[in-house]
N, C-alpha and C. Protein backbone atom coordinates (compact mmCIF):
# COMPACT_ATOMS: atom_id res chain seq x y z
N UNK A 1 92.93 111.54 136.81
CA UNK A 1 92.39 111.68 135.48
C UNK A 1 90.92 112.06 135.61
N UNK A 2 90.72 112.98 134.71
CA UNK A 2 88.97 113.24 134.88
C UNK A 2 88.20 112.17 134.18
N UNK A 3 87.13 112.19 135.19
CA UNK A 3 86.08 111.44 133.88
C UNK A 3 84.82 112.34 133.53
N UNK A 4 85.29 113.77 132.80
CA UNK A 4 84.09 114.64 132.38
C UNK A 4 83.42 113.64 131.15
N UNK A 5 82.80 113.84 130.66
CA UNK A 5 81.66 113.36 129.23
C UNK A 5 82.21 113.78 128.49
N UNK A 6 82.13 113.43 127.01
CA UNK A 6 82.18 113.89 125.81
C UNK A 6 80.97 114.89 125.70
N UNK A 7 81.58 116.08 125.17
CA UNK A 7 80.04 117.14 125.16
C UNK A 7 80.02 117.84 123.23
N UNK A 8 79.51 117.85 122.61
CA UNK A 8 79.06 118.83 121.72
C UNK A 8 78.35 119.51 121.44
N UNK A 9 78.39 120.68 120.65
CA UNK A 9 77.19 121.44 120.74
C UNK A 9 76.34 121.15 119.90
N UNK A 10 75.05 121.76 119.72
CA UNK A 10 73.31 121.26 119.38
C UNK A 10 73.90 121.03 117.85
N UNK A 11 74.68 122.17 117.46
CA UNK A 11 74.89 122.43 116.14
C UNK A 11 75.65 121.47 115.68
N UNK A 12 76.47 120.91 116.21
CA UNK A 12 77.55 120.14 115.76
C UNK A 12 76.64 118.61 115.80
N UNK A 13 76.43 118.23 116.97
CA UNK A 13 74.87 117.23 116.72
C UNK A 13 74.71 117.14 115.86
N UNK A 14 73.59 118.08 115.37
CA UNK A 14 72.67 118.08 114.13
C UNK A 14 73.87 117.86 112.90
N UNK A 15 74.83 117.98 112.69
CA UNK A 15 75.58 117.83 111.81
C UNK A 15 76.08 116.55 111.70
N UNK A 16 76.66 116.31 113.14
CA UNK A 16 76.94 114.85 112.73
C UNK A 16 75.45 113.65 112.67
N UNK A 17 74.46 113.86 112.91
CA UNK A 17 73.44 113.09 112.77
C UNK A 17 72.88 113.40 111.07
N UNK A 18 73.26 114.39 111.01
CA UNK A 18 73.24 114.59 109.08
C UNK A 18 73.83 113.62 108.48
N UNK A 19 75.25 113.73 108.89
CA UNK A 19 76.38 113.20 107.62
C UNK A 19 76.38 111.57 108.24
N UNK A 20 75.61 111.23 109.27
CA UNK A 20 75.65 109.83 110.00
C UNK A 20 74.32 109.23 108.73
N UNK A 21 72.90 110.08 108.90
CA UNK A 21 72.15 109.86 107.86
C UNK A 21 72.72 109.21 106.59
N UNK A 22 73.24 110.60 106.60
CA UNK A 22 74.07 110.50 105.28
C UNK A 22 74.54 109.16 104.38
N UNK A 23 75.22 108.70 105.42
CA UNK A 23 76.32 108.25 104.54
C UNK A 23 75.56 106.48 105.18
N UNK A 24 74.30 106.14 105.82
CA UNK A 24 73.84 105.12 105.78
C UNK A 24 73.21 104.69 104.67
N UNK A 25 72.24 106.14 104.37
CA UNK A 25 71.75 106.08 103.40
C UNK A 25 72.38 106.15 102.01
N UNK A 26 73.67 106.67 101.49
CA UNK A 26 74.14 106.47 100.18
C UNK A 26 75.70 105.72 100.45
N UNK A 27 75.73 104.87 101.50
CA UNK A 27 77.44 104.31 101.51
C UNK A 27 78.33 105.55 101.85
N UNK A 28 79.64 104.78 102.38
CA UNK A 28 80.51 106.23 102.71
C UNK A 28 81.16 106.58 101.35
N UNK A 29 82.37 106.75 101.52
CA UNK A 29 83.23 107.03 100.21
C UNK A 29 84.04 106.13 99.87
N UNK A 30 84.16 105.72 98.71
CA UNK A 30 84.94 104.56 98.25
C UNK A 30 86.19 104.52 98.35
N UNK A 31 86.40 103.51 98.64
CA UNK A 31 88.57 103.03 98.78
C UNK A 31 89.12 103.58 97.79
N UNK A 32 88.79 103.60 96.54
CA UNK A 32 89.66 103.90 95.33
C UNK A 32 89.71 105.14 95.72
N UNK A 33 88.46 106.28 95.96
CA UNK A 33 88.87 108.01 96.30
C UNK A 33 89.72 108.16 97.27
N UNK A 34 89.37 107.62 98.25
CA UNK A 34 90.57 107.64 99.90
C UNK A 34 92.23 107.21 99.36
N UNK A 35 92.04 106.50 98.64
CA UNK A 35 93.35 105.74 97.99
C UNK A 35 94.11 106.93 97.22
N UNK A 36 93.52 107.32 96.16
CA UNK A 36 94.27 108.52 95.17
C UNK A 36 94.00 109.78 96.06
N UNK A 37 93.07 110.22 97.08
CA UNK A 37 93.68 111.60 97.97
C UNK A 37 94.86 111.09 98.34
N UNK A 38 95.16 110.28 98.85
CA UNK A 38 96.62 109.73 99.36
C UNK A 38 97.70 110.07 98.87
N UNK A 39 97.40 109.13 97.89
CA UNK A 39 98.27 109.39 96.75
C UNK A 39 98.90 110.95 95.95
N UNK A 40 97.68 111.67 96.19
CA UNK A 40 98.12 112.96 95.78
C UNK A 40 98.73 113.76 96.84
N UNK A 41 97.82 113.36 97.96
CA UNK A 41 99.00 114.18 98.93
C UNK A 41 100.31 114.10 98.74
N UNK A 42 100.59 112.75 99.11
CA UNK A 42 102.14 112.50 99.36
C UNK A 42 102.61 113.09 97.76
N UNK A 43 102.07 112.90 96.54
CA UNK A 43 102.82 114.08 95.54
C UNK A 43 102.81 115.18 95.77
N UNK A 44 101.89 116.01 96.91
CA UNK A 44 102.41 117.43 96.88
C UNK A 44 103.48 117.15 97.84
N UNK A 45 103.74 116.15 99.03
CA UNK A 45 104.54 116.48 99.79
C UNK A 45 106.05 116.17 99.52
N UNK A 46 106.18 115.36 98.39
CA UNK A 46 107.09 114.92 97.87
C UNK A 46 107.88 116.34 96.65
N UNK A 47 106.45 117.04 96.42
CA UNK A 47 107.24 118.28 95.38
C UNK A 47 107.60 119.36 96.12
N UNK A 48 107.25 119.12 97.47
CA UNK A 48 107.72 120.26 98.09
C UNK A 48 109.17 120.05 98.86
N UNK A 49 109.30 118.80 99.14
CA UNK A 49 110.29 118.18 99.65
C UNK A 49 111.11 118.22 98.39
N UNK A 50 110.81 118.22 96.80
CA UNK A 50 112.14 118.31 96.31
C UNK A 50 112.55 120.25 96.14
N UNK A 51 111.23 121.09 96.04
CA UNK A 51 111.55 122.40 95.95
C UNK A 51 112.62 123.00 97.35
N UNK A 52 111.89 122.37 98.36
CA UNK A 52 113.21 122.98 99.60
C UNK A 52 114.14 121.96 99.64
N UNK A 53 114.81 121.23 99.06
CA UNK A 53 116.36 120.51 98.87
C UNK A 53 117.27 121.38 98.86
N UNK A 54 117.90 121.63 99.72
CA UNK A 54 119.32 122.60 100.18
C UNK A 54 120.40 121.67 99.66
N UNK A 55 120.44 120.63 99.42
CA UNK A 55 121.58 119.60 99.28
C UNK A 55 122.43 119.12 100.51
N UNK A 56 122.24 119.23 101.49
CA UNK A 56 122.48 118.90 102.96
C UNK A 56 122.06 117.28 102.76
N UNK A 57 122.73 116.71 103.60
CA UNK A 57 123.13 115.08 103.38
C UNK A 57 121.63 114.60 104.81
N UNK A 58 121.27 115.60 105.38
CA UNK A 58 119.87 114.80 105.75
C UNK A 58 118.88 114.84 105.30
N UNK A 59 118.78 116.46 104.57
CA UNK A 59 117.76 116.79 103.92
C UNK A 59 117.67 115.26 102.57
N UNK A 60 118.69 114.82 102.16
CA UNK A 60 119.30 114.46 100.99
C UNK A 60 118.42 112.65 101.29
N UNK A 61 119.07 112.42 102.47
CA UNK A 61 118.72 110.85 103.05
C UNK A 61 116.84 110.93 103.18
N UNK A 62 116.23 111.78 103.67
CA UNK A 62 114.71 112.38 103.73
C UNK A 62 113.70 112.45 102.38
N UNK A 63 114.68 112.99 101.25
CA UNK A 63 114.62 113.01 100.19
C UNK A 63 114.59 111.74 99.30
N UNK A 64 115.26 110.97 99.39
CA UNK A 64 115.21 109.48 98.70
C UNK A 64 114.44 109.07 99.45
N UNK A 65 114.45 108.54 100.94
CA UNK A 65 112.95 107.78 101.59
C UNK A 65 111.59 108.13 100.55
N UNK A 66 111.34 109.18 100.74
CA UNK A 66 110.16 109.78 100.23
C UNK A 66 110.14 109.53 98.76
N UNK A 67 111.28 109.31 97.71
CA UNK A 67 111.17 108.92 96.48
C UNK A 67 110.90 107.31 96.32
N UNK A 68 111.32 106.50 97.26
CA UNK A 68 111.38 105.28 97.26
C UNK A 68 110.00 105.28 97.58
N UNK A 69 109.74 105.24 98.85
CA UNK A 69 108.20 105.23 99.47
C UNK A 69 106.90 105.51 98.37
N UNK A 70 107.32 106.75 97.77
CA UNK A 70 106.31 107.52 96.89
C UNK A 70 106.01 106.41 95.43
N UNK A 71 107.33 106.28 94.97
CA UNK A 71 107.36 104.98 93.98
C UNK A 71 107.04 103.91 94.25
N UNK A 72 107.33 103.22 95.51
CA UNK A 72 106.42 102.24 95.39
C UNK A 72 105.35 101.89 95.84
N UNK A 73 104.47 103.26 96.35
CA UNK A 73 103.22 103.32 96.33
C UNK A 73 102.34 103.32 95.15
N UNK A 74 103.22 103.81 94.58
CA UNK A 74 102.39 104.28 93.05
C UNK A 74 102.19 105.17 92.86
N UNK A 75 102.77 106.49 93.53
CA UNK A 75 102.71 107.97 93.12
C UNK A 75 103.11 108.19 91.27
N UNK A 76 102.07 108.68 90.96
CA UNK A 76 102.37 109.03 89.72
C UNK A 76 103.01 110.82 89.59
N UNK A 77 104.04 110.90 88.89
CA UNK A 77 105.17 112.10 88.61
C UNK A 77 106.07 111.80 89.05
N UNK A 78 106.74 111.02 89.53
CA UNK A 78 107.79 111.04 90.82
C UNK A 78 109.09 110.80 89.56
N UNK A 79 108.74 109.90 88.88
CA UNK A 79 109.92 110.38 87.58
C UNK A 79 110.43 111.67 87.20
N UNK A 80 109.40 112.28 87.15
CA UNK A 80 109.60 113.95 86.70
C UNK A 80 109.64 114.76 87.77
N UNK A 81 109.67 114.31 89.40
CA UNK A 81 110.35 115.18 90.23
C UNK A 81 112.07 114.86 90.40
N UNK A 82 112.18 113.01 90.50
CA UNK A 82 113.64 112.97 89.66
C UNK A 82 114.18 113.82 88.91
N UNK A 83 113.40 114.05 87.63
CA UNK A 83 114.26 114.79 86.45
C UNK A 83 114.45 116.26 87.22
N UNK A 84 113.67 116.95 87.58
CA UNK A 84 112.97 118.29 88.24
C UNK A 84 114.81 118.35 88.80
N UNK A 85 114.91 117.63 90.23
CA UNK A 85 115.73 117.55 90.97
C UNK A 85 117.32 117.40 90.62
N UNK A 86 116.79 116.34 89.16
CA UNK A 86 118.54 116.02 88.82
C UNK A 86 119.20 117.40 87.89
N UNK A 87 117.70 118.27 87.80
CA UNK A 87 118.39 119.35 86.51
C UNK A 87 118.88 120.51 87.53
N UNK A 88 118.13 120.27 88.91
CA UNK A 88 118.56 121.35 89.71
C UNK A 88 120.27 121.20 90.40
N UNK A 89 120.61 119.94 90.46
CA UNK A 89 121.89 119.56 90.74
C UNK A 89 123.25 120.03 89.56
N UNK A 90 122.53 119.83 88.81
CA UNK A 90 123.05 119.79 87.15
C UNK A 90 123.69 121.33 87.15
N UNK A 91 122.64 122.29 87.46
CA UNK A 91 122.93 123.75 87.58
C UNK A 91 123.79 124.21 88.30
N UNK A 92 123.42 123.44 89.34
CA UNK A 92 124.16 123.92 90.52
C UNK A 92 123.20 124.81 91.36
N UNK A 93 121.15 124.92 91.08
CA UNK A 93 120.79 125.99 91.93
C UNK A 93 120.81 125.34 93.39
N UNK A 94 121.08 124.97 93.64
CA UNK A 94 121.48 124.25 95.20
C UNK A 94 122.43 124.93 95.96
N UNK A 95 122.01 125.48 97.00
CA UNK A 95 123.14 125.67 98.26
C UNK A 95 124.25 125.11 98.36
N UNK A 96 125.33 125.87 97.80
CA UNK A 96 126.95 125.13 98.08
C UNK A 96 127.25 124.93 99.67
N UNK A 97 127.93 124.04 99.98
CA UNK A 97 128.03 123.38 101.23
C UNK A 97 129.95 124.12 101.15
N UNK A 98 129.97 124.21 102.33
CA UNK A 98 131.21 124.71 102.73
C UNK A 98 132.64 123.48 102.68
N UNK A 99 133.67 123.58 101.85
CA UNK A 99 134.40 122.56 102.34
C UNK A 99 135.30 122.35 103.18
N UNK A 100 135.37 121.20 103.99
CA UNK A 100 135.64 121.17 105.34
C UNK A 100 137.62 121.00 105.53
């Protein structure tokens, strides 16, 4: 295993000795902001996870985790990716599965 140094450049330095300034001098960022980026992520990742739903029974099992998880985090929409999802079943725009 090597033991080279951690190296950065002058520029990157000066940057992190900025945002080190920084954030002594005005606090970092508050829990509640870190909390709702969260939160919004996992709603985009959850609307994208219901837009590519093929109806495939893993995609399907992947799909509820992430509704359960998302709900009881406290993702707000996740009702209305339900509805989103149950109208797409409803149609039928879902990939028909072959019967066996």
């Amino acid at each position: 295993m090597s033991s080279k140094h951690f190296t950065v450049s002058p520029a990157l330095a000066r940057q992190l000795k900025r945002i080190a300034e920084r954030m002594l001098r005005e606090g970092g960022i508050p829990d509640a902001v870190i909390h709702q980026d969260w939160l919004d992520d996992m709603a985009r990742e959850l609307k994208r996870m219901v837009a590519s739903y093929d109806g495939s029974p893993r995609k399907a099992k992947e799909l509820l985790e992430g509704l359960l998880i998302a709900e009881k985090a406290g993702v707000k929409g996740v009702a209305e990716l339900r509805r989103a999802l149950a109208g797409r079943l409803e149609t039928g725009k879902l990939s028909k599965r072959k019967a066996a």
